[in-house]
PDB file of N, CA and C in Angstrom:
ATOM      1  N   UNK A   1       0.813  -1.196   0.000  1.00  0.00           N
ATOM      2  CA  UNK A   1       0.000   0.000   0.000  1.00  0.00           C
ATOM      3  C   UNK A   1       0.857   1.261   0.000  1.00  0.00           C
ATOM      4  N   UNK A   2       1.825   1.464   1.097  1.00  0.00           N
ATOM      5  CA  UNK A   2       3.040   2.433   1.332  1.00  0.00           C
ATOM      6  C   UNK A   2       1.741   3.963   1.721  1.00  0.00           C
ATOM      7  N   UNK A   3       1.999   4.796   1.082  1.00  0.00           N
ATOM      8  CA  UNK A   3       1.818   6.173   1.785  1.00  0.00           C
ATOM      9  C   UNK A   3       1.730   6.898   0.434  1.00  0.00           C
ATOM     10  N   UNK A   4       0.748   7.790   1.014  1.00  0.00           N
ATOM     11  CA  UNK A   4       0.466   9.045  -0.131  1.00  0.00           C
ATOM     12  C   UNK A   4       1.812  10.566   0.094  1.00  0.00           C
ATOM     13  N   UNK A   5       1.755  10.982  -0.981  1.00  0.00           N
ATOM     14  CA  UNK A   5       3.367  12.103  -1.206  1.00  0.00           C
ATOM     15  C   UNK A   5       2.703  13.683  -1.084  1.00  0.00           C
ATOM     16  N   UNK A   6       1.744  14.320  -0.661  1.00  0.00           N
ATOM     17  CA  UNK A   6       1.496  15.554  -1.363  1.00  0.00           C
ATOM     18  C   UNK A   6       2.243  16.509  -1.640  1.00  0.00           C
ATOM     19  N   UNK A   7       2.722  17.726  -2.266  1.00  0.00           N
ATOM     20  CA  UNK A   7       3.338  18.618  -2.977  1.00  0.00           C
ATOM     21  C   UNK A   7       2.917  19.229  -2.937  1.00  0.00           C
ATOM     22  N   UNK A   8       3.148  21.158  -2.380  1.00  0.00           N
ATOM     23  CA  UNK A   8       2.455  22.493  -2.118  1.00  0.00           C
ATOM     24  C   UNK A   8       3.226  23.188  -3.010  1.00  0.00           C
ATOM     25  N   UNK A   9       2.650  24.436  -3.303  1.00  0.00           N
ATOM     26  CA  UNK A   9       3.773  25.684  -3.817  1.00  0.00           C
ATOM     27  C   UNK A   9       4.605  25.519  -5.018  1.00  0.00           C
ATOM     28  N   UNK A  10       5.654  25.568  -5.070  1.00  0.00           N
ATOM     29  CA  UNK A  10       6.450  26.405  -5.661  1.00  0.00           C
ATOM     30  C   UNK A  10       7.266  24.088  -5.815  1.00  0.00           C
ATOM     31  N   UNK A  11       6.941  23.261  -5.348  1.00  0.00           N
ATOM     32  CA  UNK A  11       7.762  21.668  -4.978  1.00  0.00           C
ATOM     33  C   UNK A  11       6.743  21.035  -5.889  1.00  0.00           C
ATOM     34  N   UNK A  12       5.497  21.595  -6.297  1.00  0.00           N
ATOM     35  CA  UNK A  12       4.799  20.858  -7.620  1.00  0.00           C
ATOM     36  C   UNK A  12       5.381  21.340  -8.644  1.00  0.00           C
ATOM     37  N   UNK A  13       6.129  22.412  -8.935  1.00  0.00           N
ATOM     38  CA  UNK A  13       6.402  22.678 -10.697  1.00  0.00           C
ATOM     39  C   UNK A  13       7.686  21.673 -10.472  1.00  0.00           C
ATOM     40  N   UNK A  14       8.370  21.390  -9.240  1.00  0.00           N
ATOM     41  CA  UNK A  14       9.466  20.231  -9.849  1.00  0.00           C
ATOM     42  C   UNK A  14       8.950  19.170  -9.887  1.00  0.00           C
ATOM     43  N   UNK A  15       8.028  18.537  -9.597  1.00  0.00           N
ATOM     44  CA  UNK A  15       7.949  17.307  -9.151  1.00  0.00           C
ATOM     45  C   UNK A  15       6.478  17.008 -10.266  1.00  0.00           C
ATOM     46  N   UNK A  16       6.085  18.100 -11.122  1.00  0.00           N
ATOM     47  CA  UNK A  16       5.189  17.865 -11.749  1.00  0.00           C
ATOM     48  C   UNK A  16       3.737  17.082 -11.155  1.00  0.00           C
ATOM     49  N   UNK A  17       3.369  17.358 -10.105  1.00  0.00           N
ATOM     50  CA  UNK A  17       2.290  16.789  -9.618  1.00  0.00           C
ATOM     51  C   UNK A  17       2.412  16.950  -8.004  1.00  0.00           C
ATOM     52  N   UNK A  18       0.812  17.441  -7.575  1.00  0.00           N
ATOM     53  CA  UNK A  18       0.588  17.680  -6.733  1.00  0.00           C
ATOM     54  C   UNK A  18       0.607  16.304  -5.448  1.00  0.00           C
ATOM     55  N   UNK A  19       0.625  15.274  -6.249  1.00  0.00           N
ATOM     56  CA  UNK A  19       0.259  13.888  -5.115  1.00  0.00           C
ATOM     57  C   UNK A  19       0.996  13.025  -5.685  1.00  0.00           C
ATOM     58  N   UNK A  20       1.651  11.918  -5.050  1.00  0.00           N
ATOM     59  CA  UNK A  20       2.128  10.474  -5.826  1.00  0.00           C
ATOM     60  C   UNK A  20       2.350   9.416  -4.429  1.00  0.00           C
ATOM     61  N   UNK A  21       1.700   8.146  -5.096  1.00  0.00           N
ATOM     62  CA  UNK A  21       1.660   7.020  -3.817  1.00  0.00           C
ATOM     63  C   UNK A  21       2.853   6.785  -4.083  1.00  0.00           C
ATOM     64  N   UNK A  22       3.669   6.416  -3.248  1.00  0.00           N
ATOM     65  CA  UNK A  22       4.986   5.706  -2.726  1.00  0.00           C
ATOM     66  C   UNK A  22       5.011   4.691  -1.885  1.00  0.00           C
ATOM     67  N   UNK A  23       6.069   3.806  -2.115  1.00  0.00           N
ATOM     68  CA  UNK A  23       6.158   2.610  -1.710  1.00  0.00           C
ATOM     69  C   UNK A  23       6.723   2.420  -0.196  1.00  0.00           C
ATOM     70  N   UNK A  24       6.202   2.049   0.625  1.00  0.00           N
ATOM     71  CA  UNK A  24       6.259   2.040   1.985  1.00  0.00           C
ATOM     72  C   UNK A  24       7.487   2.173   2.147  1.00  0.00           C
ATOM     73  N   UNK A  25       7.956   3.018   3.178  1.00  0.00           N
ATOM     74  CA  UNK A  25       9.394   3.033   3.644  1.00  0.00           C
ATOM     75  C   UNK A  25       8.928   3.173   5.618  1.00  0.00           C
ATOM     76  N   UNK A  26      10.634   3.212   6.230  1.00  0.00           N
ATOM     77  CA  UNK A  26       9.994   2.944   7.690  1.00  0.00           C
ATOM     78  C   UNK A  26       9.809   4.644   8.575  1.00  0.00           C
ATOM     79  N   UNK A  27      10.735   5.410   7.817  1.00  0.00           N
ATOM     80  CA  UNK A  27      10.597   6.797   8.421  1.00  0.00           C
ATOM     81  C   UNK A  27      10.566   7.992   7.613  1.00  0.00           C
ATOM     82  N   UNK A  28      10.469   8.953   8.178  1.00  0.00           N
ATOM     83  CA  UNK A  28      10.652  10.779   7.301  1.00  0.00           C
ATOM     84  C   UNK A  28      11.858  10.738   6.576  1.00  0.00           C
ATOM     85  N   UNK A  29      13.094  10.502   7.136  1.00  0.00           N
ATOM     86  CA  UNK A  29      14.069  10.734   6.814  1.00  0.00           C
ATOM     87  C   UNK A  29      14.535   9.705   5.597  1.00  0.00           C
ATOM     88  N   UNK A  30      14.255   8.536   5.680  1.00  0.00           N
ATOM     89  CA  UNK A  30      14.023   7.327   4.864  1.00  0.00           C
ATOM     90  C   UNK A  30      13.419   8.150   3.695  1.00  0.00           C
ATOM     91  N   UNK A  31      12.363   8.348   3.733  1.00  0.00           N
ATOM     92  CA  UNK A  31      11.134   9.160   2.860  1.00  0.00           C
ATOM     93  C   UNK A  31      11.705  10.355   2.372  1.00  0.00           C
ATOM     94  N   UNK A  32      12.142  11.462   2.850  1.00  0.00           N
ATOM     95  CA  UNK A  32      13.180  12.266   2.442  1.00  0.00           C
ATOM     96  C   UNK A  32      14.361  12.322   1.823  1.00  0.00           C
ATOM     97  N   UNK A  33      14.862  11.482   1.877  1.00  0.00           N
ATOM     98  CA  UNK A  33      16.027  11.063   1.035  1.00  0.00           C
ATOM     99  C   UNK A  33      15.695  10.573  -0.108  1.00  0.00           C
ATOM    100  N   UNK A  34      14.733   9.421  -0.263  1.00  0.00           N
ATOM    101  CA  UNK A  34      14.362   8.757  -1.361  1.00  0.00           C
ATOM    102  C   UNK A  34      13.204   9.995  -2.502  1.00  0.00           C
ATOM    103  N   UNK A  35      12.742  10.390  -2.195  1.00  0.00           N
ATOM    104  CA  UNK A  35      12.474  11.593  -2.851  1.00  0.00           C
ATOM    105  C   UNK A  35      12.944  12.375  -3.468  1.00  0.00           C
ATOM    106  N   UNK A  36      13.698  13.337  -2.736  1.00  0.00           N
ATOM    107  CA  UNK A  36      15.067  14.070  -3.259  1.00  0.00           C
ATOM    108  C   UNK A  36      15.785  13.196  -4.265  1.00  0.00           C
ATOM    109  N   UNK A  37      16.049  12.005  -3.917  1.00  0.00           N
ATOM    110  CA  UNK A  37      17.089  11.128  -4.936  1.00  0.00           C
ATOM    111  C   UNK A  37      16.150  10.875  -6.514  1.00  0.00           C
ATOM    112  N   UNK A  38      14.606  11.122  -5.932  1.00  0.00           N
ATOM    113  CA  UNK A  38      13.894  10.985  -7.370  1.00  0.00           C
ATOM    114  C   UNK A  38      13.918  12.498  -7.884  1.00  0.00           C
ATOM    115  N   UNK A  39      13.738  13.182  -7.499  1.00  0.00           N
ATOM    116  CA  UNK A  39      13.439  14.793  -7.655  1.00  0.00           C
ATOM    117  C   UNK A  39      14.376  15.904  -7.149  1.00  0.00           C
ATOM    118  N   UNK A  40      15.959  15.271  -7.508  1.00  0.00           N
ATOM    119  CA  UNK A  40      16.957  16.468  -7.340  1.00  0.00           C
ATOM    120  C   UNK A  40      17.255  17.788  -6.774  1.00  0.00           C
ATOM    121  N   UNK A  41      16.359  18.625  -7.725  1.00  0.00           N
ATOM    122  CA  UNK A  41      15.748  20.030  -7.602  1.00  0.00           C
ATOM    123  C   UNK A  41      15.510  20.239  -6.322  1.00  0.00           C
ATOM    124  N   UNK A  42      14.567  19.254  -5.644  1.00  0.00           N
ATOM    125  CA  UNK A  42      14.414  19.947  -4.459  1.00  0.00           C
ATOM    126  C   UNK A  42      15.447  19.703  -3.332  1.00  0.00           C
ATOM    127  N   UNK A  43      16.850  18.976  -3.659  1.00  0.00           N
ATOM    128  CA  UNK A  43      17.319  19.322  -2.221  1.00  0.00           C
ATOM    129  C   UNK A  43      18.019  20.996  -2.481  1.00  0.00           C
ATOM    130  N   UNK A  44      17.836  21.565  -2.846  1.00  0.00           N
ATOM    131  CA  UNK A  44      18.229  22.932  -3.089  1.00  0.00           C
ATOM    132  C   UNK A  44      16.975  23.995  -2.636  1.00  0.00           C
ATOM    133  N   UNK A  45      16.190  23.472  -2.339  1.00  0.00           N
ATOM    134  CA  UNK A  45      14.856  24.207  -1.446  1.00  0.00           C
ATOM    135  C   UNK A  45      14.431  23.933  -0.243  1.00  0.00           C
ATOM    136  N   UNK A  46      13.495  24.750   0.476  1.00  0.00           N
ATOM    137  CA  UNK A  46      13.932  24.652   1.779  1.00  0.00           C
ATOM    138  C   UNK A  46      12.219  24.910   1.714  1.00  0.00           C
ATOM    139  N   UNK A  47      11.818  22.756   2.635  1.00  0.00           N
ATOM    140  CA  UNK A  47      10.545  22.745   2.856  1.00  0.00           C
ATOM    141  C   UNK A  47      10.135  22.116   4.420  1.00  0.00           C
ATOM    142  N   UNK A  48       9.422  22.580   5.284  1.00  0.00           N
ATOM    143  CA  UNK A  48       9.022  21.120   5.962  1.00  0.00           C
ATOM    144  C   UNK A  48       8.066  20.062   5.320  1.00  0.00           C
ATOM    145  N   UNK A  49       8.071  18.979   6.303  1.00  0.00           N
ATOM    146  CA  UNK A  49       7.491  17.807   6.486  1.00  0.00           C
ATOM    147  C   UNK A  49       6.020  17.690   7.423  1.00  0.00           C
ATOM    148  N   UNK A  50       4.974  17.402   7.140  1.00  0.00           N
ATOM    149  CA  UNK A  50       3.587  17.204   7.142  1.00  0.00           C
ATOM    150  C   UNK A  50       3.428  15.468   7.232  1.00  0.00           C
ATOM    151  N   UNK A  51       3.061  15.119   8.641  1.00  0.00           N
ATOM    152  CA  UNK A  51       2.769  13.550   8.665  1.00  0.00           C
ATOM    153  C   UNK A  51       1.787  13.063   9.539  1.00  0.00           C
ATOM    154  N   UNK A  52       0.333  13.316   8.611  1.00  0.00           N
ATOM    155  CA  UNK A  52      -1.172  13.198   9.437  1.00  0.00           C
ATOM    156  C   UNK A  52      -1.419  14.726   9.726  1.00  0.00           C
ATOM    157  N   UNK A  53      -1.136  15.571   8.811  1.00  0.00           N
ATOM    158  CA  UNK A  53      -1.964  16.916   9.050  1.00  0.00           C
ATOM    159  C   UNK A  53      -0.727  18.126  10.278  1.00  0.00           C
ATOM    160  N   UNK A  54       0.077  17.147  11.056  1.00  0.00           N
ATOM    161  CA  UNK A  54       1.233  17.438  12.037  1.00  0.00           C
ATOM    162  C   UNK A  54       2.380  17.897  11.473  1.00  0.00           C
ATOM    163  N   UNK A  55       3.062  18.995  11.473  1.00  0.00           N
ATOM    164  CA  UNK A  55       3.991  19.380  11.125  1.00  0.00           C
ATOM    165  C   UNK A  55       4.827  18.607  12.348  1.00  0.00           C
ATOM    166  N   UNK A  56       6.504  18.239  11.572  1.00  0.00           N
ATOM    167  CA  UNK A  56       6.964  17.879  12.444  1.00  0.00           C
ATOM    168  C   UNK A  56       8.432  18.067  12.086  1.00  0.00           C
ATOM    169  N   UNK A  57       9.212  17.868  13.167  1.00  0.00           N
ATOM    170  CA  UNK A  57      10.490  18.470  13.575  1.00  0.00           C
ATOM    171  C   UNK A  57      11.498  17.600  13.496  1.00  0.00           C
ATOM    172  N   UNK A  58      11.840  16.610  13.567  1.00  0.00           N
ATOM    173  CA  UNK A  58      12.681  15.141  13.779  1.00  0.00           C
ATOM    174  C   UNK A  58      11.944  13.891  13.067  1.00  0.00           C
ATOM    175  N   UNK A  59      13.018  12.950  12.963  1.00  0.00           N
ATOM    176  CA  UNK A  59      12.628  12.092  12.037  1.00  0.00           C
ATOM    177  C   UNK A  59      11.231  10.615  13.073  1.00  0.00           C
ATOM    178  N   UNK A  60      10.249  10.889  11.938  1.00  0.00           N
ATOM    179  CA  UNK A  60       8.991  10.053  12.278  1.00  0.00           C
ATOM    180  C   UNK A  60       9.023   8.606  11.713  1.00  0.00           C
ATOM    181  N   UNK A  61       8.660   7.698  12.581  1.00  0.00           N
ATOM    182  CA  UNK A  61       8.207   6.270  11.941  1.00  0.00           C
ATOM    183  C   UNK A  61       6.755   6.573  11.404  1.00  0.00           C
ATOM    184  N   UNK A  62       6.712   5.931   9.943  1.00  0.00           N
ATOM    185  CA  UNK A  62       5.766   6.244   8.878  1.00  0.00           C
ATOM    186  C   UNK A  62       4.551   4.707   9.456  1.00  0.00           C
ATOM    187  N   UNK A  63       3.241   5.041   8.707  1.00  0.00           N
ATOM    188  CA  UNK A  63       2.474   3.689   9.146  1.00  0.00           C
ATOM    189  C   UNK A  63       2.134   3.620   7.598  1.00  0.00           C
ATOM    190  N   UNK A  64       1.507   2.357   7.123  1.00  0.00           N
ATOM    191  CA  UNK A  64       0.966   2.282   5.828  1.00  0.00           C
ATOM    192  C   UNK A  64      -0.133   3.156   6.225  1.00  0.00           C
ATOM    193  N   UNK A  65      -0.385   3.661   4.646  1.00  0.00           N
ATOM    194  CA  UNK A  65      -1.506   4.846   4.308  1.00  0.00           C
ATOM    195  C   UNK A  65      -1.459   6.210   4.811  1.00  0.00           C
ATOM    196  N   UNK A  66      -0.098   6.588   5.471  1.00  0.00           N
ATOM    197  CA  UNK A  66      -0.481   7.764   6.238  1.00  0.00           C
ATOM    198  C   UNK A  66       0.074   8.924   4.691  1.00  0.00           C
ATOM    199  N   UNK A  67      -0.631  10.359   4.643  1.00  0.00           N
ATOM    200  CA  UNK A  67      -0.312  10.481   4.162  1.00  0.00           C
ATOM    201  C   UNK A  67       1.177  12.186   4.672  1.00  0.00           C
ATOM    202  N   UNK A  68       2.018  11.870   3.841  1.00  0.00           N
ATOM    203  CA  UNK A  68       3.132  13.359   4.018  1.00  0.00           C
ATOM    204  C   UNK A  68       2.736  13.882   3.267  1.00  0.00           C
ATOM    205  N   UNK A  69       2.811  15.514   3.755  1.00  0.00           N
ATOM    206  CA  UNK A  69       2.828  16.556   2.935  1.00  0.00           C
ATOM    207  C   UNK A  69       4.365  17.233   2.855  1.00  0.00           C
ATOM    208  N   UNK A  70       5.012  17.961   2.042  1.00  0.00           N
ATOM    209  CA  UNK A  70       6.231  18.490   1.664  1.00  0.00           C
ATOM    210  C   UNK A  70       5.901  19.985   1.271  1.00  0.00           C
ATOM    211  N   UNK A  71       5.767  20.801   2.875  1.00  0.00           N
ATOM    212  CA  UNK A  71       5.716  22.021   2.512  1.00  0.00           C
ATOM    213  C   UNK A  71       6.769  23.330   2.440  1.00  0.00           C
ATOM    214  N   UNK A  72       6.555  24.166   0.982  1.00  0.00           N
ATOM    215  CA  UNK A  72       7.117  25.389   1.106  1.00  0.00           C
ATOM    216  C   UNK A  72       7.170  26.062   2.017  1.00  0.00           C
ATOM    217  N   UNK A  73       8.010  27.203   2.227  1.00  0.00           N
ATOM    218  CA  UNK A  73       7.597  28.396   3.226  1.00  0.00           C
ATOM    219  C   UNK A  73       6.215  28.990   2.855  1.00  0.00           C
ATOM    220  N   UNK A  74       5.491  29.644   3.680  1.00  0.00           N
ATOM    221  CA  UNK A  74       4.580  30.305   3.676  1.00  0.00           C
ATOM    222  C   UNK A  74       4.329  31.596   3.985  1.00  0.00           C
ATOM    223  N   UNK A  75       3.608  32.659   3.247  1.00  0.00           N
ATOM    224  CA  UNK A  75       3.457  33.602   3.740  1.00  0.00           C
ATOM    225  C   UNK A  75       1.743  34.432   3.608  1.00  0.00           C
ATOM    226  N   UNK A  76       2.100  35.116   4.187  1.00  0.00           N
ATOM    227  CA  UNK A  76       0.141  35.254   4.014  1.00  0.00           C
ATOM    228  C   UNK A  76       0.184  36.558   5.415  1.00  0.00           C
ATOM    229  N   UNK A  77      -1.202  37.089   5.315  1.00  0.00           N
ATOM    230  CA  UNK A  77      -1.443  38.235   6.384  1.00  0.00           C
ATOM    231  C   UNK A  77      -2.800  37.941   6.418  1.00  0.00           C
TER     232      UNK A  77
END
């Protein structure tokens, strides 16, 4: 089953798509790496990590189906 990928901002024009299922891995950092290694471009940008709606800070053990988000900076008023 593995886990859903979402993509915000400015990390969909590299990655050409807003969502992609991926194949189960055991953590963020696991998941982060293997990404980047598909989609280059972005280790040269500067995003957090989204896992169940939770922004988070350190590396997470992933469950099947959960899904990450890979967000830009944000700005807004």
């Amino acid at each position: 089953m593995g886990v859903t990928v979402l993509f915000f901002g400015q990390l969909t024009d590299i990655t050409s798509s807003a969502s992609i299922d991926w194949p189960m891995v055991t953590d963020s950092d696991t998941l982060k790496q293997e990404i980047i290694q598909r989609f280059p471009p972005l280790a040269s940008k500067t995003f957090r990590l989204a896992v169940g709606k939770q922004l988070i800070t350190a590396n997470t053990i992933l469950r099947e189906g959960q899904t990450i988000a890979f967000l830009p900076p944000f700005s807004g008023g």
